[in-house]
Structures are given as structure tokens and as C-alpha cells.
N, C-alpha and C. Protein backbone atom coordinates (compact mmCIF):
# COMPACT_ATOMS: atom_id res chain seq x y z
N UNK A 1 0.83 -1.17 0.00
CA UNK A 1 0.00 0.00 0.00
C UNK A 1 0.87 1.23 0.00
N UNK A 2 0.39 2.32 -0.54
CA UNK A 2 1.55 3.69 -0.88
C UNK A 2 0.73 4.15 0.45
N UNK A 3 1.78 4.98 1.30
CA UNK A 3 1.48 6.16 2.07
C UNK A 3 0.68 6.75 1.92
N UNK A 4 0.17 7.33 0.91
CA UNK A 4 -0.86 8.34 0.73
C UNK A 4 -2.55 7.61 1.31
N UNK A 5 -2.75 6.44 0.83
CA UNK A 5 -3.85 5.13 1.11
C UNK A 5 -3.75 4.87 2.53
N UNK A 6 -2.56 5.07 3.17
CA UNK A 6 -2.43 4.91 4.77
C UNK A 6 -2.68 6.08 5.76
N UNK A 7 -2.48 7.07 4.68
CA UNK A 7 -2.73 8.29 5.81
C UNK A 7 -4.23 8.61 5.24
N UNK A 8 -4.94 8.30 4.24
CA UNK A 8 -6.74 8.70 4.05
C UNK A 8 -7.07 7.25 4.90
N UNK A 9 -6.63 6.01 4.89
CA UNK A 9 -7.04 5.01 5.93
C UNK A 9 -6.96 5.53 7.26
N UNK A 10 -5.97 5.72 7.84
CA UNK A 10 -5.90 6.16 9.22
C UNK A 10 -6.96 7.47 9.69
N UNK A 11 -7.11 8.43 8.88
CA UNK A 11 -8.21 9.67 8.73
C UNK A 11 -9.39 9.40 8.84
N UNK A 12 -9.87 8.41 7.96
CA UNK A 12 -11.14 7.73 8.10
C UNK A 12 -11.21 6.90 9.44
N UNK A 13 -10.69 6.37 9.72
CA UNK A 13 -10.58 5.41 10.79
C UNK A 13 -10.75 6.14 12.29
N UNK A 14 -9.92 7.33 12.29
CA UNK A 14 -9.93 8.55 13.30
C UNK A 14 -11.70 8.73 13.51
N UNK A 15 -11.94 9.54 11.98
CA UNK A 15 -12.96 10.26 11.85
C UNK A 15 -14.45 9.23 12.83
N UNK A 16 -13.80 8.23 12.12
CA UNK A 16 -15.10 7.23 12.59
C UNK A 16 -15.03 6.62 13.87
N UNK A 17 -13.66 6.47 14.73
CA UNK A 17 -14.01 6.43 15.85
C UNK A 17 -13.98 7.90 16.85
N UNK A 18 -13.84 8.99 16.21
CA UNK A 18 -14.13 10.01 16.84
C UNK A 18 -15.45 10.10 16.75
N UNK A 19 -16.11 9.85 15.89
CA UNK A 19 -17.89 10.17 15.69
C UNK A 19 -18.58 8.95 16.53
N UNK A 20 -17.94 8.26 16.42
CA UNK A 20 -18.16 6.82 17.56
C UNK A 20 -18.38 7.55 19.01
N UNK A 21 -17.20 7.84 19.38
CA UNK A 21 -17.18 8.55 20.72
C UNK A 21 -18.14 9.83 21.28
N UNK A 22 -18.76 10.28 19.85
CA UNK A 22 -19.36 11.53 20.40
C UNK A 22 -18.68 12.47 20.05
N UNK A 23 -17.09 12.17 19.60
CA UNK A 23 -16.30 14.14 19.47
C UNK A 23 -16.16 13.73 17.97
N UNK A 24 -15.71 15.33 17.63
CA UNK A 24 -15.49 15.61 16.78
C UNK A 24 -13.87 15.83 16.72
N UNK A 25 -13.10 16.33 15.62
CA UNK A 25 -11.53 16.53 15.86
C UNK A 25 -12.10 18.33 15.54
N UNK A 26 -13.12 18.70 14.81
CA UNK A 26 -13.15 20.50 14.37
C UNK A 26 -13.78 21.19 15.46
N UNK A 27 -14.51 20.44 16.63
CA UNK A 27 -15.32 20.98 17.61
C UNK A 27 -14.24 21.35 19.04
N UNK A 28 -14.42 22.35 19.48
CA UNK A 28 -13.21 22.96 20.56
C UNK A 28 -14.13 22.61 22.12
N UNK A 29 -13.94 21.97 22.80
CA UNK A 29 -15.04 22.24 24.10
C UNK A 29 -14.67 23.14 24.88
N UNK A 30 -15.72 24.59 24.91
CA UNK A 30 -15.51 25.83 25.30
C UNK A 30 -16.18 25.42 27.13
N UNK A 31 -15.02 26.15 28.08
CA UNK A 31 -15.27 25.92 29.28
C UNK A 31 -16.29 26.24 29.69
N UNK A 32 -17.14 25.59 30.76
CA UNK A 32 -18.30 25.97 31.24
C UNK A 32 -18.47 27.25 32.20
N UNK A 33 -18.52 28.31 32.12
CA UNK A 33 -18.50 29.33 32.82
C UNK A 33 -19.65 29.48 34.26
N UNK A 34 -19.43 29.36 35.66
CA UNK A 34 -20.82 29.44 36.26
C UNK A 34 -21.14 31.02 35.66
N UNK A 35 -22.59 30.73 36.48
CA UNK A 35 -23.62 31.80 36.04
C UNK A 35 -22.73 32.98 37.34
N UNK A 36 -24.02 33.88 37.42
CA UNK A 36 -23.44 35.39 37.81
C UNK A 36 -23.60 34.86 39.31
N UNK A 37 -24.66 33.71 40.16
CA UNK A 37 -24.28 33.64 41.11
C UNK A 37 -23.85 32.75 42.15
N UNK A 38 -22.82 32.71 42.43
CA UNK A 38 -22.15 31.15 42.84
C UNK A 38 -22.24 31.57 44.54
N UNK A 39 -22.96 32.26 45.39
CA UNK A 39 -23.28 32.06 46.97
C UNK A 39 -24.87 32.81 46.72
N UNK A 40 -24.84 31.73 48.43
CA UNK A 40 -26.50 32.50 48.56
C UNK A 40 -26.99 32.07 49.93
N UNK A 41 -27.69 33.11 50.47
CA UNK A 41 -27.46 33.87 51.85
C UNK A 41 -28.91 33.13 52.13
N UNK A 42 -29.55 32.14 53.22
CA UNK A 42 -30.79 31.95 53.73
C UNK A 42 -31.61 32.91 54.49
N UNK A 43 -31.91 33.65 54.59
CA UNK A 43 -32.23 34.78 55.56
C UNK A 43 -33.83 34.57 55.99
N UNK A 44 -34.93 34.95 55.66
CA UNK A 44 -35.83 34.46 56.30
C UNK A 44 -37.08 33.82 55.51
N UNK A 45 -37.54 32.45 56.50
CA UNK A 45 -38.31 31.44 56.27
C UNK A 45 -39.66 31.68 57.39
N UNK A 46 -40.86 31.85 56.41
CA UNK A 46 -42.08 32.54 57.44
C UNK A 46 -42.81 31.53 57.15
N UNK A 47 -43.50 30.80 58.55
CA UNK A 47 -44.08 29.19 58.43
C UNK A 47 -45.39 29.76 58.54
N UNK A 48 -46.26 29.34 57.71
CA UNK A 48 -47.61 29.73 58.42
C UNK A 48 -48.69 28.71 58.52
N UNK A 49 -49.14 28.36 59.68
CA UNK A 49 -49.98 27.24 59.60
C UNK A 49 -51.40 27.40 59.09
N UNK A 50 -52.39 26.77 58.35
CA UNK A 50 -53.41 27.33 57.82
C UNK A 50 -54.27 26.34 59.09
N UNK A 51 -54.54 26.32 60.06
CA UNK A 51 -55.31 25.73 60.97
C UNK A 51 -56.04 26.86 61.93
N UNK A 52 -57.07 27.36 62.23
CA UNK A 52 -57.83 28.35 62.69
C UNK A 52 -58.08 27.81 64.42
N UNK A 53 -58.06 26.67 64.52
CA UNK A 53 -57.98 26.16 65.94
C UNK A 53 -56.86 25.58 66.23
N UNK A 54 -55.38 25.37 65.99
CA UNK A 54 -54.84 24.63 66.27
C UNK A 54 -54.38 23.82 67.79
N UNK A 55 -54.08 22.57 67.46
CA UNK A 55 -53.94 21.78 69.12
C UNK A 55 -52.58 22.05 69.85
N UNK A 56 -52.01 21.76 70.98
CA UNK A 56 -50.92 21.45 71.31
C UNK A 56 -49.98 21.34 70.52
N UNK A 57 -50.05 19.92 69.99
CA UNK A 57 -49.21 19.39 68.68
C UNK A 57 -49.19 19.66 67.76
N UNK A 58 -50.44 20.27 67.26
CA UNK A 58 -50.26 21.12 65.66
C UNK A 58 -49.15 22.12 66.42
N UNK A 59 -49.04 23.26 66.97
CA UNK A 59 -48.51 23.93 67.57
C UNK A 59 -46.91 23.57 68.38
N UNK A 60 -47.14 22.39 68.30
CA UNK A 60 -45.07 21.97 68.56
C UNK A 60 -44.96 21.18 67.28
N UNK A 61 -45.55 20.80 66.27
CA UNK A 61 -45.15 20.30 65.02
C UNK A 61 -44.54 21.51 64.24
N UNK A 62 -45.27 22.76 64.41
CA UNK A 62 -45.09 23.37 63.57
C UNK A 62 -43.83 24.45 64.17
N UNK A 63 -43.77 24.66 65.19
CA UNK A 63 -42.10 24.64 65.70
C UNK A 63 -40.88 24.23 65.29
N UNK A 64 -41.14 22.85 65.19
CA UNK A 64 -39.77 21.67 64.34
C UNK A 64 -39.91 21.66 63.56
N UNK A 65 -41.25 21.90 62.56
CA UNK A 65 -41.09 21.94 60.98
C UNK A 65 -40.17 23.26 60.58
N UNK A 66 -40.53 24.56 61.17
CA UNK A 66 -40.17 26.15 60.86
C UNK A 66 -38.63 26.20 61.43
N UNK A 67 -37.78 25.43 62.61
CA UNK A 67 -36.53 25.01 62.84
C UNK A 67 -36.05 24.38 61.69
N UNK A 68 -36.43 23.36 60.91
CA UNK A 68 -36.13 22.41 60.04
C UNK A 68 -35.65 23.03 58.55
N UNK A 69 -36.72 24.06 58.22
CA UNK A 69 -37.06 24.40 56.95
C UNK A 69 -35.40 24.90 56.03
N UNK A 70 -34.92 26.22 57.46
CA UNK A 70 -33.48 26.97 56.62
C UNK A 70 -32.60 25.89 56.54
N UNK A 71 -32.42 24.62 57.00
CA UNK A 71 -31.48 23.67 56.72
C UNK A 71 -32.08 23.31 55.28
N UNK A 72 -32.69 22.74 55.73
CA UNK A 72 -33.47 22.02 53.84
C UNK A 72 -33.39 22.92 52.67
N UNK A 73 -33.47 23.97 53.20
CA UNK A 73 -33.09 24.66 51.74
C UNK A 73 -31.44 25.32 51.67
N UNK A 74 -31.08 24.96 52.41
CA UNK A 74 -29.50 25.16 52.45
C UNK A 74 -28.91 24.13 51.93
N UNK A 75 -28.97 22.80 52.73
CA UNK A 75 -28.95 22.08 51.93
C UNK A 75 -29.29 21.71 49.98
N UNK A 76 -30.62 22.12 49.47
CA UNK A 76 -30.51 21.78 48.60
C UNK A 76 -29.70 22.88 47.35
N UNK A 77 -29.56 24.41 48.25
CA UNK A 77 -28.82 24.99 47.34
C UNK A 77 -27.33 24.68 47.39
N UNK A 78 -26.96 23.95 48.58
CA UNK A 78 -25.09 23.43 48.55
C UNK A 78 -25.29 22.15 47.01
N UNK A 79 -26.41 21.35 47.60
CA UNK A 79 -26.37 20.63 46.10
C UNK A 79 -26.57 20.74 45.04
N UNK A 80 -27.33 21.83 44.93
CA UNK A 80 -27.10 22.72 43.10
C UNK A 80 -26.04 23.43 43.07
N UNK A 81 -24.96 23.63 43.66
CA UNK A 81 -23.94 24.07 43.21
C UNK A 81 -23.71 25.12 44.20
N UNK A 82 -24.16 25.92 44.95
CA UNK A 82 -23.67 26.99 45.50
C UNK A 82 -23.65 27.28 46.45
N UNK A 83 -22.98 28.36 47.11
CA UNK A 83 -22.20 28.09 48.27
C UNK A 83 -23.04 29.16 49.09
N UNK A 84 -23.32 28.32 49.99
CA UNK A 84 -24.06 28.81 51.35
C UNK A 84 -23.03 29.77 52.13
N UNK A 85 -23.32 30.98 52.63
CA UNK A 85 -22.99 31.80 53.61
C UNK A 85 -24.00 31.44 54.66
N UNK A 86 -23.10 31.76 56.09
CA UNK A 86 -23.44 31.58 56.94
C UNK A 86 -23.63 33.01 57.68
N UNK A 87 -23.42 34.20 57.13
CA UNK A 87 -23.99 35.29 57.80
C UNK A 87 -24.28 36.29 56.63
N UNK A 88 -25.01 37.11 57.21
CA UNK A 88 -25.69 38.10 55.95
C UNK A 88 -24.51 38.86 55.36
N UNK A 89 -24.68 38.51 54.05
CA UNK A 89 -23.27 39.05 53.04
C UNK A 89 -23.48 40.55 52.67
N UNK A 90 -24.18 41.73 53.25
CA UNK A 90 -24.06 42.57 53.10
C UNK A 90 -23.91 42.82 51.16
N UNK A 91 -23.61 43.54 50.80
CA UNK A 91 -24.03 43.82 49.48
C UNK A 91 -22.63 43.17 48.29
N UNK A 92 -22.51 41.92 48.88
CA UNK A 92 -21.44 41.57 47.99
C UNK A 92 -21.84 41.16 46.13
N UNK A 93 -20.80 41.54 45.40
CA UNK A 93 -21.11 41.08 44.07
C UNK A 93 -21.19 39.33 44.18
N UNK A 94 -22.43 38.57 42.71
CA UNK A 94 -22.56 37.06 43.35
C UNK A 94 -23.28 36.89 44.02
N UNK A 95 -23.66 37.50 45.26
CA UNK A 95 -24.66 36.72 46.41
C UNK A 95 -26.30 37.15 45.66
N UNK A 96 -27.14 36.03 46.25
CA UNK A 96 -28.59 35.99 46.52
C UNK A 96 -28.75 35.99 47.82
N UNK A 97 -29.67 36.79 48.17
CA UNK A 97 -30.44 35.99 49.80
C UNK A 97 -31.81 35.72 48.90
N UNK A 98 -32.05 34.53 49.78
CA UNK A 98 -32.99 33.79 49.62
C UNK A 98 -34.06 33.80 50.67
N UNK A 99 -35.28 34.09 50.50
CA UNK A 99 -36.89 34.26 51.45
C UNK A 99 -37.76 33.03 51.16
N UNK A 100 -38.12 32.76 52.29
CA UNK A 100 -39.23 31.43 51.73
C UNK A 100 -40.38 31.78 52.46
N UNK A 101 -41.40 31.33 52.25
CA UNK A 101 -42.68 31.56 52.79
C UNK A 101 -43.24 30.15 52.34
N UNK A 102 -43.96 29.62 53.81
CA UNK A 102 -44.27 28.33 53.48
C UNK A 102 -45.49 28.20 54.26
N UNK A 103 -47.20 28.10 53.71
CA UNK A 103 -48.41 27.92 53.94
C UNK A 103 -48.43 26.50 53.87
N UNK A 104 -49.37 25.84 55.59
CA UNK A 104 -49.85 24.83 55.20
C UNK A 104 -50.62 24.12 55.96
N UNK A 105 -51.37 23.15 55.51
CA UNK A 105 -52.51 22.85 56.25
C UNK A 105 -52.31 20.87 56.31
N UNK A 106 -51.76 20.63 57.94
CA UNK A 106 -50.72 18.93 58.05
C UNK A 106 -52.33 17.92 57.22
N UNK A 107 -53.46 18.64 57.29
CA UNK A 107 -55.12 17.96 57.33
C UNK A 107 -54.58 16.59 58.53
N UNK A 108 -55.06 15.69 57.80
CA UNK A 108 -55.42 14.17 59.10
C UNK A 108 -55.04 13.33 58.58
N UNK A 109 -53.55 12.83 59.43
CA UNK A 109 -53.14 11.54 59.27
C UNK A 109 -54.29 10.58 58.93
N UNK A 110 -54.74 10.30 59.82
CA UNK A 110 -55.69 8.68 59.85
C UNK A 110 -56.21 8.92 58.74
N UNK A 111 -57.40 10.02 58.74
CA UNK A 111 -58.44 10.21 57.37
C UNK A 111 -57.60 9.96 56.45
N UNK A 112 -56.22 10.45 55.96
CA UNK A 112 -55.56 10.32 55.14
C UNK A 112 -55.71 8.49 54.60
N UNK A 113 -55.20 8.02 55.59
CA UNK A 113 -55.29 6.58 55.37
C UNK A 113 -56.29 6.00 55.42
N UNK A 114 -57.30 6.28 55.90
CA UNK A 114 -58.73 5.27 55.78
C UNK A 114 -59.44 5.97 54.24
N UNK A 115 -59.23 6.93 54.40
CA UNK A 115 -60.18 7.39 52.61
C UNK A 115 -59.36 8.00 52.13
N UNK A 116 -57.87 8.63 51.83
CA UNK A 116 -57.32 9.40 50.88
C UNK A 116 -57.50 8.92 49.66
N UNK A 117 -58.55 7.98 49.36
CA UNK A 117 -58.30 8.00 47.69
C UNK A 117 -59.77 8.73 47.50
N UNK A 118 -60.87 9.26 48.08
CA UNK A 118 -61.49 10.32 47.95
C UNK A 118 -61.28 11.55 48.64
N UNK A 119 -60.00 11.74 48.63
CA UNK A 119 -59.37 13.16 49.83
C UNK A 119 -59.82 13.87 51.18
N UNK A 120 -60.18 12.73 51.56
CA UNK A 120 -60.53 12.52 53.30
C UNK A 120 -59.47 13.36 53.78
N UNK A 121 -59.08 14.10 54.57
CA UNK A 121 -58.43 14.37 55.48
C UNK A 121 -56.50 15.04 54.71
N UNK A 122 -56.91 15.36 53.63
CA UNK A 122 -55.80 15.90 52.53
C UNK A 122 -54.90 16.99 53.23
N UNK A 123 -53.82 16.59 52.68
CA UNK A 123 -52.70 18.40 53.26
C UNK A 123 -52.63 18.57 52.40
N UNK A 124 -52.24 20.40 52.89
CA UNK A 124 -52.03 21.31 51.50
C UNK A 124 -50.20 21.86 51.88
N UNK A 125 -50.10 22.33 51.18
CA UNK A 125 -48.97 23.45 51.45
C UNK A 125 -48.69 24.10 49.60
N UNK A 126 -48.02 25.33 50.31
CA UNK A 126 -47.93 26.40 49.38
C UNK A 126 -46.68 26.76 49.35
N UNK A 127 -45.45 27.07 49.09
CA UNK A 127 -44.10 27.23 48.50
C UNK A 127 -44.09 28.28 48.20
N UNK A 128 -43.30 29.08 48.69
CA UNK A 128 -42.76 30.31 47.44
C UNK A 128 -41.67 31.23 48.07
N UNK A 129 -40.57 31.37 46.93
CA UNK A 129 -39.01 31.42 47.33
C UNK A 129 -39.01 32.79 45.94
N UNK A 130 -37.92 33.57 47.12
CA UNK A 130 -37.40 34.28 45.96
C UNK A 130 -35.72 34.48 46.86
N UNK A 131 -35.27 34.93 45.48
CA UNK A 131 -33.87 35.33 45.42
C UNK A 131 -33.47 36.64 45.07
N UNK A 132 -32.92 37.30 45.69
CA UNK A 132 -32.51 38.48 45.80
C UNK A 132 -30.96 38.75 45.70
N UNK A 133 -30.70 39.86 44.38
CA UNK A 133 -29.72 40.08 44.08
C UNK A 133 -28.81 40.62 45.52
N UNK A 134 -27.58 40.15 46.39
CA UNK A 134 -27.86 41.01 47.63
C UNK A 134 -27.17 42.68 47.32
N UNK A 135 -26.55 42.74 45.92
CA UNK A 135 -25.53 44.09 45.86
C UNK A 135 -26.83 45.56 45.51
N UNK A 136 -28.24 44.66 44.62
CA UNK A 136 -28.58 46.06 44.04
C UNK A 136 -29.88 45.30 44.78
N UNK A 137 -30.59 44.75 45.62
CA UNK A 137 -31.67 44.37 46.06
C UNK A 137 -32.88 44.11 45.25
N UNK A 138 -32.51 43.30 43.98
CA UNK A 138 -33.48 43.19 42.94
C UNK A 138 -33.88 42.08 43.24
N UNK A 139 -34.88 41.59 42.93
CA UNK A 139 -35.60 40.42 43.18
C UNK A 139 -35.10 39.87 41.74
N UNK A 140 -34.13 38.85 41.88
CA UNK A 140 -33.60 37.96 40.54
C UNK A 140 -34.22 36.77 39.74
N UNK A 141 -35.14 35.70 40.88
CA UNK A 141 -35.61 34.63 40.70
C UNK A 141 -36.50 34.54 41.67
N UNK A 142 -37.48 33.55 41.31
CA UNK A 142 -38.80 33.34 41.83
C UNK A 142 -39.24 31.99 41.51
N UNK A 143 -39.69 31.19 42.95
CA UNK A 143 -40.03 29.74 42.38
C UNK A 143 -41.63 29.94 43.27
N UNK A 144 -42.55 29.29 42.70
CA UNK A 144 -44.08 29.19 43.75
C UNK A 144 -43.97 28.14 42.88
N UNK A 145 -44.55 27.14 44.46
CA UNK A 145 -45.47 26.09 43.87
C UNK A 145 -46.46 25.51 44.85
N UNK A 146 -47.53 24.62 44.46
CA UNK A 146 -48.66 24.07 45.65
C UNK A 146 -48.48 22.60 45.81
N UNK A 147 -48.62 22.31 46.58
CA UNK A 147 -48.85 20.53 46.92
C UNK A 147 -49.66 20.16 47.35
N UNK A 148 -50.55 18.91 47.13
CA UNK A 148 -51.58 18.22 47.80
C UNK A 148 -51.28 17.11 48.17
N UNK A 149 -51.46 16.68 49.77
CA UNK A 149 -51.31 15.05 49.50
C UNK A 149 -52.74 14.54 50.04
N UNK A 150 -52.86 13.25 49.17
CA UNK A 150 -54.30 12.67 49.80
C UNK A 150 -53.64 11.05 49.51
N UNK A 151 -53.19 10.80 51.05
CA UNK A 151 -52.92 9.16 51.42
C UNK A 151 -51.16 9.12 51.57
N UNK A 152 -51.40 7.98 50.92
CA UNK A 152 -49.49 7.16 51.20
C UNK A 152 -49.59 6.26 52.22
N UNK A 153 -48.74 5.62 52.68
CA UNK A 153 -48.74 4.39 53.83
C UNK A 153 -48.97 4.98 54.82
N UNK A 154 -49.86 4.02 54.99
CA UNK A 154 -50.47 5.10 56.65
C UNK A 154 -50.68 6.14 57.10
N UNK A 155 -51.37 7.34 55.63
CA UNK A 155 -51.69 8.40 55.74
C UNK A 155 -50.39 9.04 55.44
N UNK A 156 -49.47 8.64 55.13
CA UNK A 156 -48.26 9.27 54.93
C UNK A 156 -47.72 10.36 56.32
N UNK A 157 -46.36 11.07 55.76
CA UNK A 157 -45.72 11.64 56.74
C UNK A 157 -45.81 13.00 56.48
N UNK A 158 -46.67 14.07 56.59
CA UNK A 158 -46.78 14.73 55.75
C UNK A 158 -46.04 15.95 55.79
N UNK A 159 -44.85 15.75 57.21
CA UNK A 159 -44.13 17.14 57.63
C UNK A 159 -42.40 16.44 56.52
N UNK A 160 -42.60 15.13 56.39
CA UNK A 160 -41.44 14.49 55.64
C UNK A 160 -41.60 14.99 54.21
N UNK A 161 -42.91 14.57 53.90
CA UNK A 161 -43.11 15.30 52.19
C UNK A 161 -43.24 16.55 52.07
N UNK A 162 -43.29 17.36 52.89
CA UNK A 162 -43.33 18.71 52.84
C UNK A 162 -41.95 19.24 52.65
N UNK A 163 -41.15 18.68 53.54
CA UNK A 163 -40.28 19.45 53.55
C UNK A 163 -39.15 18.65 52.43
N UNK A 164 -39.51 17.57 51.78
CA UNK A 164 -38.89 17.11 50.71
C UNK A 164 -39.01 18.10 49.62
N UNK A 165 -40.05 18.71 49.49
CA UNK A 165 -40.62 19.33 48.10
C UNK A 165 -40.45 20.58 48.44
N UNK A 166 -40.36 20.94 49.68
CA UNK A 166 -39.40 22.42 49.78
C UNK A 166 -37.98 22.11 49.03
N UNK A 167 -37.45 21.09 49.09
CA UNK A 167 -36.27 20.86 48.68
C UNK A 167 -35.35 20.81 47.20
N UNK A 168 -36.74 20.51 46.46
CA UNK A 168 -37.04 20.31 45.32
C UNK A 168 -37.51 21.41 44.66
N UNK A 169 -38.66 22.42 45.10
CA UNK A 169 -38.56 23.87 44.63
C UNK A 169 -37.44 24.29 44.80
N UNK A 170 -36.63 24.40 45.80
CA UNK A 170 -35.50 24.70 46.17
C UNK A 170 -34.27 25.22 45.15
N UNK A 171 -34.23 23.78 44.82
CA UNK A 171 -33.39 23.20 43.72
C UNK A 171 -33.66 23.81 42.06
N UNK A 172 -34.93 24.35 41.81
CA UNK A 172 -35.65 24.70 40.65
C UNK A 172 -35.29 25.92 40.91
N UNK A 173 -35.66 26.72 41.84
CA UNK A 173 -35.09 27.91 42.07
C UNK A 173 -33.74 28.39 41.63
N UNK A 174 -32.71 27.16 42.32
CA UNK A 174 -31.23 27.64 41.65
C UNK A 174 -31.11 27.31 40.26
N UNK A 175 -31.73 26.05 39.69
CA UNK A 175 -31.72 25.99 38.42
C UNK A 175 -32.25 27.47 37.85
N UNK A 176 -33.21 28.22 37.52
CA UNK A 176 -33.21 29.63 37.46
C UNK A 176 -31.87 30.50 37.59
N UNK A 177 -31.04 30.05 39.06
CA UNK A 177 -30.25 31.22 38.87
C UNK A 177 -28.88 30.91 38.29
N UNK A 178 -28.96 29.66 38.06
CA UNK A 178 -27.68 29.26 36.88
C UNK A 178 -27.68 30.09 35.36
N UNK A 179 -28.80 29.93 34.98
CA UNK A 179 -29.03 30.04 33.95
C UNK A 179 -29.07 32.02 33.88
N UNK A 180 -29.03 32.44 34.56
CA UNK A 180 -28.25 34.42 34.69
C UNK A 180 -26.70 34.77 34.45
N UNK A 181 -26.63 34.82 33.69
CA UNK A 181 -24.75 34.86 32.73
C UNK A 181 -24.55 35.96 33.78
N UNK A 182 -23.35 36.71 33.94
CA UNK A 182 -22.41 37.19 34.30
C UNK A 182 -22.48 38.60 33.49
């Protein structure tokens, strides 16, 4: 075989296990730049119970739920990527503080479980987060959302799923603030 047949063999051969792999040899992979904000400040989480009589225990549930809440969403913004401050960052370039407001109504275990599949005894809760630029105090991002539960094993847990799906707006929220270039 002449050289010339070995170097269009070898080219082809490249080409096709580069296209195999997914790359190209003409495509450059341009670095991923984060977005404009890589920290973000928890500052305040306002619990509000939607119960007009509440008991004892509605009333120390909703204590440990409203203790619980600024972790969970600290948490889920360390796992989208960004970095939690632990005291108010004053007007630094980068930072969000973050506000949550969280409506909700635990309804009734049991009912939950004896009829939640006709919404006997249903919880509600209501979500809603914003993010705040902290240098020019603009409101940057905004997540609301509602939840219903009616049942799960044994009426389900409903201060566990609550505060799962705080976790999960959470997370949607920073997805939003990735996506704000620099």
C-alpha cells in the first residue's frame, strides 16, 4: 500500500471512531462558565400554619417543621452548586439571599389513610421562594409552587413530604439562577 492510502485510511478510521465517541476533531469544548451567582445567603423562612384552631401538637409540630425548613433549603442549594454563607453578606457582588414563605394545612393523618383515595383528610402546602440580588436588592428569581397530598402508607408523613418538596422547589429555584450569565 503507498502512504498516501495509509494516511486517508488512518483519517477515516480517526474520523469514525471520533464520531463513535461523540467528538469531533473541528469541535473545541468551550469551558463551562458558572452563572453570575455562585453564593447564597438563607435569611428568612415565614411558616404559616393554615389551621384556625390549632392543638398542642399542631402547635409543637409546627415549631420543628419552621426550625427544620433553613437547613433544607440550604442544603438543597449546597447541592445545586452553590455556596451557602453563613452570615448576611451585606451587598457583595454574586450573592442571593434567599426568602421562603411556606403555607400549610398537616389535614389528618388517619383520614388520610382510611379514605385518601377520595381526599378525606388531605394536606395542603404552598411554596414560594425568591432570590434576591444582595448588591442592588433586585428580586432575581422566583419559584411558587402548591402541593396536595391525599394518602401514602399510613396516611403518609406529611411534615417528611413537605419538607422534601421544599427541597425540590429549592433546587428549581437555583436551576433559574444558573441560567443568569455574568
Amino acid at each position: 500500500m503507498s502512504r498516501s492510502m495509509i494516511r486517508a485510511a488512518a483519517l477515516v478510521l480517526t474520523a469514525v471512531a471520533l464520531t463513535a465517541c461523540g467528538s469531533s476533531p473541528d469541535k473545541s469544548a468551550a469551558p463551562d462558565l458558572p452563572g453570575k451567582y455562585t453564593h447564597a445567603y438563607v435569611s428568612t423562612v415565614s411558616v404559616t400554619l393554615l389551621d384556625k384552631n390549632p392543638d398542642n401538637t399542631r402547635v409543637q409540630d409546627k415549631q420543628v417543621f419552621e426550625k427544620r425548613l433553613p437547613g433544607v433549603i440550604q442544603q438543597a442549594l449546597k447541592e445545586s452548586g452553590l455556596e451557602v454563607l453563613s452570615e448576611q453578606p451585606g451587598q457583595r457582588e454574586g450573592v442571593v439571599v434567599v426568602q421562603a414563605k411556606v403555607s400549610y394545612d398537616p389535614g389528618n393523618q388517619a383520614l388520610r389513610w382510611v379514605g385518601g383515595i377520595v381526599g378525606a383528610g388531605k394536606a395542603t402546602a404552598d411554596f414560594s421562594l425568591e432570590a434576591i440580588d444582595a448588591r442592588s436588592g433586585q428580586v432575581v428569581a422566583t419559584q411558587q409552587e402548591s402541593d396536595t397530598k391525599r394518602g401514602g402508607a399510613f396516611g403518609g408523613n406529611f411534615y417528611e413530604d413537605a419538607a422534601e418538596k421544599l427541597g425540590d422547589v429549592t433546587e428549581e429555584l437555583a436551576e433559574s439562577l444558573a441560567l443568569i450569565k455574568r
